[in-house]
PDB file of N, CA and C in Angstrom:
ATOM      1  N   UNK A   1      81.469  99.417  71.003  1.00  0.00           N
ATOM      2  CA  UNK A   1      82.243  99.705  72.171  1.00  0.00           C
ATOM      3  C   UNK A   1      83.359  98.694  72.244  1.00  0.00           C
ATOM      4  N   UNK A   2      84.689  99.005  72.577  1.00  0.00           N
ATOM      5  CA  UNK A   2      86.133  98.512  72.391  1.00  0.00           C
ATOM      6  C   UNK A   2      86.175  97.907  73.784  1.00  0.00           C
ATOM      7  N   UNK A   3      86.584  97.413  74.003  1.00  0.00           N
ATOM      8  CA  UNK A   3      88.216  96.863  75.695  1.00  0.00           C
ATOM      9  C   UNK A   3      89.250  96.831  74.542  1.00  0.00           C
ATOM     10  N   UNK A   4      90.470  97.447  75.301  1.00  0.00           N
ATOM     11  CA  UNK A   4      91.431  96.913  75.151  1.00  0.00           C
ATOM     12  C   UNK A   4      92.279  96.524  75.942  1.00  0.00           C
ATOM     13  N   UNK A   5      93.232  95.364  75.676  1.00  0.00           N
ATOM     14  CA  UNK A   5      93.788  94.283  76.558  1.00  0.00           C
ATOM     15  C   UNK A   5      94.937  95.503  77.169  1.00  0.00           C
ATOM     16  N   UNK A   6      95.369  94.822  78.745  1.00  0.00           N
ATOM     17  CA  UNK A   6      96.619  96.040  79.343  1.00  0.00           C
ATOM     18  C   UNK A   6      96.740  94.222  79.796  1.00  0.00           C
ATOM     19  N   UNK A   7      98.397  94.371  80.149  1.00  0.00           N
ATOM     20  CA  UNK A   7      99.320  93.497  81.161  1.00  0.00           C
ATOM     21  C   UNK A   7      98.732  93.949  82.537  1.00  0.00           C
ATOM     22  N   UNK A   8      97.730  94.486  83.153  1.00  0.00           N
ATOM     23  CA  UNK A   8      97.829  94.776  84.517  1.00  0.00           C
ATOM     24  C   UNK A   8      96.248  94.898  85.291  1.00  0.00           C
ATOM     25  N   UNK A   9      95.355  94.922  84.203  1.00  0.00           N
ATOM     26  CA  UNK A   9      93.624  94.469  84.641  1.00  0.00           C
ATOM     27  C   UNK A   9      93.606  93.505  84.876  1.00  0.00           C
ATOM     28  N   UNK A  10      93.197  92.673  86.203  1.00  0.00           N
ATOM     29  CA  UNK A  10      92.825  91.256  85.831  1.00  0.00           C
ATOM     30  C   UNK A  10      91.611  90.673  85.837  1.00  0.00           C
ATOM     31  N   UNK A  11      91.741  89.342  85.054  1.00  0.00           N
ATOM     32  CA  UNK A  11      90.630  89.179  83.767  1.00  0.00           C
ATOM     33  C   UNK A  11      89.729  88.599  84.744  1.00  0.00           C
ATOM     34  N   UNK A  12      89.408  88.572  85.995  1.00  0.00           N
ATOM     35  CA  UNK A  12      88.541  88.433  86.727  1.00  0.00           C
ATOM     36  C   UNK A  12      87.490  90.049  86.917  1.00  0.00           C
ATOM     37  N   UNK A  13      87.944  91.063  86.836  1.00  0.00           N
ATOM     38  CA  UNK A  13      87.771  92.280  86.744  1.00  0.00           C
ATOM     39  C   UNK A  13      86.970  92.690  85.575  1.00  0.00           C
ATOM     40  N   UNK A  14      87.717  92.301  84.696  1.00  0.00           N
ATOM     41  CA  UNK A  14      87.016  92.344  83.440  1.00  0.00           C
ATOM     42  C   UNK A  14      85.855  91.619  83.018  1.00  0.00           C
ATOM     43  N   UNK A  15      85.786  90.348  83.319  1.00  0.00           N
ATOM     44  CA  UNK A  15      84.822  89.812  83.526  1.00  0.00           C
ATOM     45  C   UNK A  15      83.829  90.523  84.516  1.00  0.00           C
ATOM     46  N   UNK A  16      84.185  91.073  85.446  1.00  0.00           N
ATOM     47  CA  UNK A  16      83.004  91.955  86.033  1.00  0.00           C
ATOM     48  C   UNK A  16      82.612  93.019  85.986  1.00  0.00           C
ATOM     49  N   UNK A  17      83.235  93.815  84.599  1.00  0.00           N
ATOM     50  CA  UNK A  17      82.497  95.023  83.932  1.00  0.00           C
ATOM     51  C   UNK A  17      81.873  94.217  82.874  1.00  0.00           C
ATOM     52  N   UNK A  18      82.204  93.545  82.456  1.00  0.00           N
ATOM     53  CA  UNK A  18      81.293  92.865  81.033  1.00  0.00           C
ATOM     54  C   UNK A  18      79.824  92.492  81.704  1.00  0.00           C
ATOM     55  N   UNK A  19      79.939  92.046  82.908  1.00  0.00           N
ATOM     56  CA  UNK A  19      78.572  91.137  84.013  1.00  0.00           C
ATOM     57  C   UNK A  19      77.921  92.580  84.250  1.00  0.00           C
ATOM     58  N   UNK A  20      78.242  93.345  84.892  1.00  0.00           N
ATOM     59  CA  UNK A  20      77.748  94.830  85.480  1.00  0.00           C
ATOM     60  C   UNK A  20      77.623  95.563  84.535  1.00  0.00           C
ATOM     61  N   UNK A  21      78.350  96.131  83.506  1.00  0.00           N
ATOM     62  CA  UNK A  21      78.084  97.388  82.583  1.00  0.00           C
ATOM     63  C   UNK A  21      77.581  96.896  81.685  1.00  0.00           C
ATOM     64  N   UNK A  22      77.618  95.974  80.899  1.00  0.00           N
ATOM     65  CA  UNK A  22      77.023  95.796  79.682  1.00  0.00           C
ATOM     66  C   UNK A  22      76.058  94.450  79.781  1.00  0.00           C
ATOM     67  N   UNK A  23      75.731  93.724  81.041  1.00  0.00           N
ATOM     68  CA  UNK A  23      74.744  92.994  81.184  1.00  0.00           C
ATOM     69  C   UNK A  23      75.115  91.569  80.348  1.00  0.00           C
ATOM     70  N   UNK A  24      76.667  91.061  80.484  1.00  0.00           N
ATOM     71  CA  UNK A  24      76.797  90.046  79.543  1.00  0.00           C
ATOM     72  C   UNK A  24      76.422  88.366  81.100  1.00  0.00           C
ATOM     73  N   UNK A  25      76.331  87.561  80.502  1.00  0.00           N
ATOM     74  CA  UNK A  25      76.384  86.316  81.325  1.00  0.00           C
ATOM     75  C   UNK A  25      77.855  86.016  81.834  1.00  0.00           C
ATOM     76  N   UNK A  26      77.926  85.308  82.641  1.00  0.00           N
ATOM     77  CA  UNK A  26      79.007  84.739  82.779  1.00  0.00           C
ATOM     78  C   UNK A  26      79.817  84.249  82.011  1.00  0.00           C
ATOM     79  N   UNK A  27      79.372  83.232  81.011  1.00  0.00           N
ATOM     80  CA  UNK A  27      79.518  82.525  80.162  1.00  0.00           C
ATOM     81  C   UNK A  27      79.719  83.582  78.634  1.00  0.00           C
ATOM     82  N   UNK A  28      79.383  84.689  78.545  1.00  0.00           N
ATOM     83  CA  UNK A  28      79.844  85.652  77.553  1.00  0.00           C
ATOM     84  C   UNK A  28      80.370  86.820  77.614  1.00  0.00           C
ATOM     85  N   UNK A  29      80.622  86.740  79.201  1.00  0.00           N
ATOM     86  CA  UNK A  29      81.375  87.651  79.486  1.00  0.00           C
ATOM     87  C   UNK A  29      83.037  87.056  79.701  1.00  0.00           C
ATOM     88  N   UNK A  30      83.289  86.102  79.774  1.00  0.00           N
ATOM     89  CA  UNK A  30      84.660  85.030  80.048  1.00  0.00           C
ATOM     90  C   UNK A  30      84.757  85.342  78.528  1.00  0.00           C
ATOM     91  N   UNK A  31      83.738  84.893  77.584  1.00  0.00           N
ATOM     92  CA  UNK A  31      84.404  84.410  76.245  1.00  0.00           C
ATOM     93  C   UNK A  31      85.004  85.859  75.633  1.00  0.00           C
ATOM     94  N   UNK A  32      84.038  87.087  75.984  1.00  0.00           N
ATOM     95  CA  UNK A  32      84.428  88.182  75.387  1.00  0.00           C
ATOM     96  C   UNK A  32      86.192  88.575  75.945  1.00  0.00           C
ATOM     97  N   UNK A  33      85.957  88.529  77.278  1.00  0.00           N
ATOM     98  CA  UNK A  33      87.762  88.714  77.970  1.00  0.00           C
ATOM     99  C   UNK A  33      88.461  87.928  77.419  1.00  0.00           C
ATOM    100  N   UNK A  34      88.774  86.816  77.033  1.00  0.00           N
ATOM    101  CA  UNK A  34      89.268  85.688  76.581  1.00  0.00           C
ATOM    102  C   UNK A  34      89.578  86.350  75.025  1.00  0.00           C
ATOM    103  N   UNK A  35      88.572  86.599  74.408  1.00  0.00           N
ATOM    104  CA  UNK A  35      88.912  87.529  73.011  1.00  0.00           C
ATOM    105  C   UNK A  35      90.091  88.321  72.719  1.00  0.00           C
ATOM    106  N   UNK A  36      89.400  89.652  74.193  1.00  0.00           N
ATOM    107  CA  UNK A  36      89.982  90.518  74.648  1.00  0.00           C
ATOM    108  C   UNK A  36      91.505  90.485  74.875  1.00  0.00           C
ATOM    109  N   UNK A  37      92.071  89.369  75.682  1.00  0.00           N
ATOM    110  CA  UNK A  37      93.363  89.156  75.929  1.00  0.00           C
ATOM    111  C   UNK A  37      93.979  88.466  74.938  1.00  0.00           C
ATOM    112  N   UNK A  38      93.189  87.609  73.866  1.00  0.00           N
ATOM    113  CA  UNK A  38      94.139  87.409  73.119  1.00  0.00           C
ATOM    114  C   UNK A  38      94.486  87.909  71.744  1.00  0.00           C
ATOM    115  N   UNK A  39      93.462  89.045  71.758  1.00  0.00           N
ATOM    116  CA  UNK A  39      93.573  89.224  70.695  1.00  0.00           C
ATOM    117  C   UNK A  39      93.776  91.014  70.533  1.00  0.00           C
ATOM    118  N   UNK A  40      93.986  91.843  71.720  1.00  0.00           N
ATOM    119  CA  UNK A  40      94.445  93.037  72.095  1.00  0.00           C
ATOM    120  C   UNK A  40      93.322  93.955  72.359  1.00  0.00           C
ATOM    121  N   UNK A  41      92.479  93.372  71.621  1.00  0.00           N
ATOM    122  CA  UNK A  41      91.248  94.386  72.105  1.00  0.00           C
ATOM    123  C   UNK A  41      89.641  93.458  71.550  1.00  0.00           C
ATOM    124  N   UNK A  42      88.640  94.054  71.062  1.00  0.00           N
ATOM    125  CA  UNK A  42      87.248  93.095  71.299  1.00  0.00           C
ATOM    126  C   UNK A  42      86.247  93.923  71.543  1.00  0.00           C
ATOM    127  N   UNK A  43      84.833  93.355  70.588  1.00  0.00           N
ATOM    128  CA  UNK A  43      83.817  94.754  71.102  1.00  0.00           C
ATOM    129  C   UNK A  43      82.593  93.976  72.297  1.00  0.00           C
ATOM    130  N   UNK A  44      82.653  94.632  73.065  1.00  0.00           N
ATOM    131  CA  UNK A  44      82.009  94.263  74.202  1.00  0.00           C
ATOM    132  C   UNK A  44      80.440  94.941  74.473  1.00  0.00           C
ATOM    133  N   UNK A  45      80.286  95.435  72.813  1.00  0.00           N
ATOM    134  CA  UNK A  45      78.668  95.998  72.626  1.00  0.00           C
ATOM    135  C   UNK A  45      78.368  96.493  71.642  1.00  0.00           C
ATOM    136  N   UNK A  46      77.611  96.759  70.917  1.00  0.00           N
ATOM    137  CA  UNK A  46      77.239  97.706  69.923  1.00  0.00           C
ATOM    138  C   UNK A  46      76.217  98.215  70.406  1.00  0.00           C
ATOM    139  N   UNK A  47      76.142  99.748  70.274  1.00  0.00           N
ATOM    140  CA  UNK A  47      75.249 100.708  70.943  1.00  0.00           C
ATOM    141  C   UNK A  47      75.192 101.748  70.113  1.00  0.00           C
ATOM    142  N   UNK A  48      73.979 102.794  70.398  1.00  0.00           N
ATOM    143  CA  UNK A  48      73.989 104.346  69.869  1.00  0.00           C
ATOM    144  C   UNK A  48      75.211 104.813  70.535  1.00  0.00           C
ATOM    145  N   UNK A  49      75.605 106.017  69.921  1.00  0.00           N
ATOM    146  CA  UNK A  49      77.012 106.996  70.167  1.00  0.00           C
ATOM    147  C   UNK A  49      76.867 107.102  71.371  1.00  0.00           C
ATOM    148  N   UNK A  50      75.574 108.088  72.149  1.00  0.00           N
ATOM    149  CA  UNK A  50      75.325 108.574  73.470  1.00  0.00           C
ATOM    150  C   UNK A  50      75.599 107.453  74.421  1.00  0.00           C
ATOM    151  N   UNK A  51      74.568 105.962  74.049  1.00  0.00           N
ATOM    152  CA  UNK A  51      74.972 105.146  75.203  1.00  0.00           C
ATOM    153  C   UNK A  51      76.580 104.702  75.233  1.00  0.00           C
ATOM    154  N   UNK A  52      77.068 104.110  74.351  1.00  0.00           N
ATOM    155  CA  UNK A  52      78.297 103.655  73.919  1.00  0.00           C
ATOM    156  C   UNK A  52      79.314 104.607  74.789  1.00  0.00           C
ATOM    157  N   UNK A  53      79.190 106.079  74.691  1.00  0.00           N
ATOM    158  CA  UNK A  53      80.083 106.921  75.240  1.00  0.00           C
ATOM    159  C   UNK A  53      80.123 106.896  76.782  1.00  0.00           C
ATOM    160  N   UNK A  54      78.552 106.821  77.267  1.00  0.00           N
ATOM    161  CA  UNK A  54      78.154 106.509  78.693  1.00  0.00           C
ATOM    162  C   UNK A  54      79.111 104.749  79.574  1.00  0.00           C
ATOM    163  N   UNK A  55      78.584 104.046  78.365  1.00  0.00           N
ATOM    164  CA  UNK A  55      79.690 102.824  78.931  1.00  0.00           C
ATOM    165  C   UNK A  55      81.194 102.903  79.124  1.00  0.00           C
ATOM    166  N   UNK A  56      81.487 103.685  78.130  1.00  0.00           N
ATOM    167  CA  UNK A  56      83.001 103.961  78.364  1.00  0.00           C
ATOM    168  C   UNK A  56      83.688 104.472  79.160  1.00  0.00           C
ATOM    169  N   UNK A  57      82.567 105.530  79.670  1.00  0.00           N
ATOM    170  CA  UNK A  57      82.785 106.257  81.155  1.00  0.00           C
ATOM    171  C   UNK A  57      82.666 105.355  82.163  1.00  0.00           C
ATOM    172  N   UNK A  58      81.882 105.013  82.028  1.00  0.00           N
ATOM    173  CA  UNK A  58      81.353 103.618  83.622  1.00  0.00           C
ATOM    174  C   UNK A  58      82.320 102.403  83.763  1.00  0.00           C
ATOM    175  N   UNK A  59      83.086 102.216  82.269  1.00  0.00           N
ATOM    176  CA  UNK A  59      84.861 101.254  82.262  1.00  0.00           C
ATOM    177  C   UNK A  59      85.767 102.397  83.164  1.00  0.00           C
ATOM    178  N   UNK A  60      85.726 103.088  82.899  1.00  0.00           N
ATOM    179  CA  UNK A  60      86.947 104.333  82.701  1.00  0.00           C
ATOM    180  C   UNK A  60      86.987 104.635  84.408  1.00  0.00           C
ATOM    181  N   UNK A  61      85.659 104.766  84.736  1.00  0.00           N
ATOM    182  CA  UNK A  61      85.591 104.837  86.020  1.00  0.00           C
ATOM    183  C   UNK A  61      85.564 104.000  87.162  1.00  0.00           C
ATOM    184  N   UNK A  62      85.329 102.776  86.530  1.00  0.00           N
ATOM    185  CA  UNK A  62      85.506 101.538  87.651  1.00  0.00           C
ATOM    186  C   UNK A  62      87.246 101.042  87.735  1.00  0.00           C
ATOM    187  N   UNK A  63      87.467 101.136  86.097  1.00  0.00           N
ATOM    188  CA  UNK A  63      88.806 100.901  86.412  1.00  0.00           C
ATOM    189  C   UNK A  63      89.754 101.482  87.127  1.00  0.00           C
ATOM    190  N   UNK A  64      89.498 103.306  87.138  1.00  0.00           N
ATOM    191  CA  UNK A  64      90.336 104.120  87.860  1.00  0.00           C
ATOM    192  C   UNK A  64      90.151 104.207  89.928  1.00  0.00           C
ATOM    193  N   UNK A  65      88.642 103.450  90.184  1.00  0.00           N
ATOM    194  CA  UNK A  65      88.586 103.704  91.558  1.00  0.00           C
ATOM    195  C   UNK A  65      89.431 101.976  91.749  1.00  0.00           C
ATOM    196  N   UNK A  66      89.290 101.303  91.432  1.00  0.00           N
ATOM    197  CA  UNK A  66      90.284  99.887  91.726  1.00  0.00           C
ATOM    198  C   UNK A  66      91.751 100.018  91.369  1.00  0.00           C
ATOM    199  N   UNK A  67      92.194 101.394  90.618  1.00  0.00           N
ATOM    200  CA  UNK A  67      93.434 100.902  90.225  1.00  0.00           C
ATOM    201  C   UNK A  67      93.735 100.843  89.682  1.00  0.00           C
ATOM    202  N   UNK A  68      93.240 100.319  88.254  1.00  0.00           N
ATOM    203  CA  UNK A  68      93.833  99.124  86.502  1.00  0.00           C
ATOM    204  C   UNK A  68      93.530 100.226  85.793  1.00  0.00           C
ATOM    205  N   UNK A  69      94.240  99.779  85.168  1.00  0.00           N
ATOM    206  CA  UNK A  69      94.505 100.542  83.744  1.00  0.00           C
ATOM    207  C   UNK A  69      93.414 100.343  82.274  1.00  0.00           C
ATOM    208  N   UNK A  70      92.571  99.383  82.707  1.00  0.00           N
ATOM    209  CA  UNK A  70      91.432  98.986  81.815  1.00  0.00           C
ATOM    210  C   UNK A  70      91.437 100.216  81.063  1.00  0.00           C
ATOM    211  N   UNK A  71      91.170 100.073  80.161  1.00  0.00           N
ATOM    212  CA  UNK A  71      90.655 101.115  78.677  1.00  0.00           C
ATOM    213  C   UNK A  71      89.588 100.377  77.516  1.00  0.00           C
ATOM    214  N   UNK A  72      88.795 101.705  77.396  1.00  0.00           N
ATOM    215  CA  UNK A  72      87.364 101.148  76.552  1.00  0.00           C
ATOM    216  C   UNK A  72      87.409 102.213  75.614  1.00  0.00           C
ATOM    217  N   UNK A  73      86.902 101.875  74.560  1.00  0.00           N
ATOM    218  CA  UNK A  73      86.541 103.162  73.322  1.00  0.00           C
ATOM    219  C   UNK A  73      85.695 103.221  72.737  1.00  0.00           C
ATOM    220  N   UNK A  74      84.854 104.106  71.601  1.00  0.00           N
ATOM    221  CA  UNK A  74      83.934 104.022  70.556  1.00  0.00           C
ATOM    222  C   UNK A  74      84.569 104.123  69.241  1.00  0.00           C
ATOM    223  N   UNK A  75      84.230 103.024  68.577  1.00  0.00           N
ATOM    224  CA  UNK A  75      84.308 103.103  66.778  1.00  0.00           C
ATOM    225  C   UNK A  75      83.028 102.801  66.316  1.00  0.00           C
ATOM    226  N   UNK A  76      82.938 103.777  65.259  1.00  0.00           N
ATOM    227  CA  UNK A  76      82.203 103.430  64.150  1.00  0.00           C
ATOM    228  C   UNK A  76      82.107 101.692  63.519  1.00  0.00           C
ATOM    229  N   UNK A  77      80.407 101.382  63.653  1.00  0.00           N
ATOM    230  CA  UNK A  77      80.453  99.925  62.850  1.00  0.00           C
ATOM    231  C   UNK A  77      81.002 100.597  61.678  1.00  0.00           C
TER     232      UNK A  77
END
C-alpha cells in the first residue's frame, strides 16, 4: 500500500491515518510521513490485495470528508 506526497495534506493528518488505518505508532508513523514527503511517495503496509484495497478506501475517504487531497494506492511487491 502507497501514500503519495500532495503540497496540501498536512503531515499532521497523515500521521493520523498511518496511527488509525494502518495501526502504526507514533514514532512510525512520523518516520513513514517523513519518507512520504520527502521522497514523493512510501509504503505504509504490505497487505493481501482485498485488505490493501480496503485501506485505500478508508485514505481516500478520510481524506475527502476533511478536504486534502491525500492519495493511496496498491502495487504489486
Amino acid at each position: 500500500m502507497i501514500l503519495f506526497n500532495d503540497d496540501y495534506t498536512p503531515m499532521e493528518f497523515v500521521v493520523g491515518v498511518l496511527e488509525q488505518i494502518f495501526e502504526k505508532s507514533p514514532a512510525e508513523a512520523t518516520q513513514i510521513m517523513l519518507h512520504v514527503h520527502q521522497n514523493g511517495a512510501g509504503v505504509a503496509g504490505v497487505y493481501v490485495l482485498e485488505v490493501a484495497e480496503t485501506k485505500v478506501s478508508a485514505v481516500h475517504g478520510a481524506a475527502e470528508d476533511r478536504g486534502f487531497p491525500l492519495r493511496a494506492g496498491v502495487e504489486p511487491e
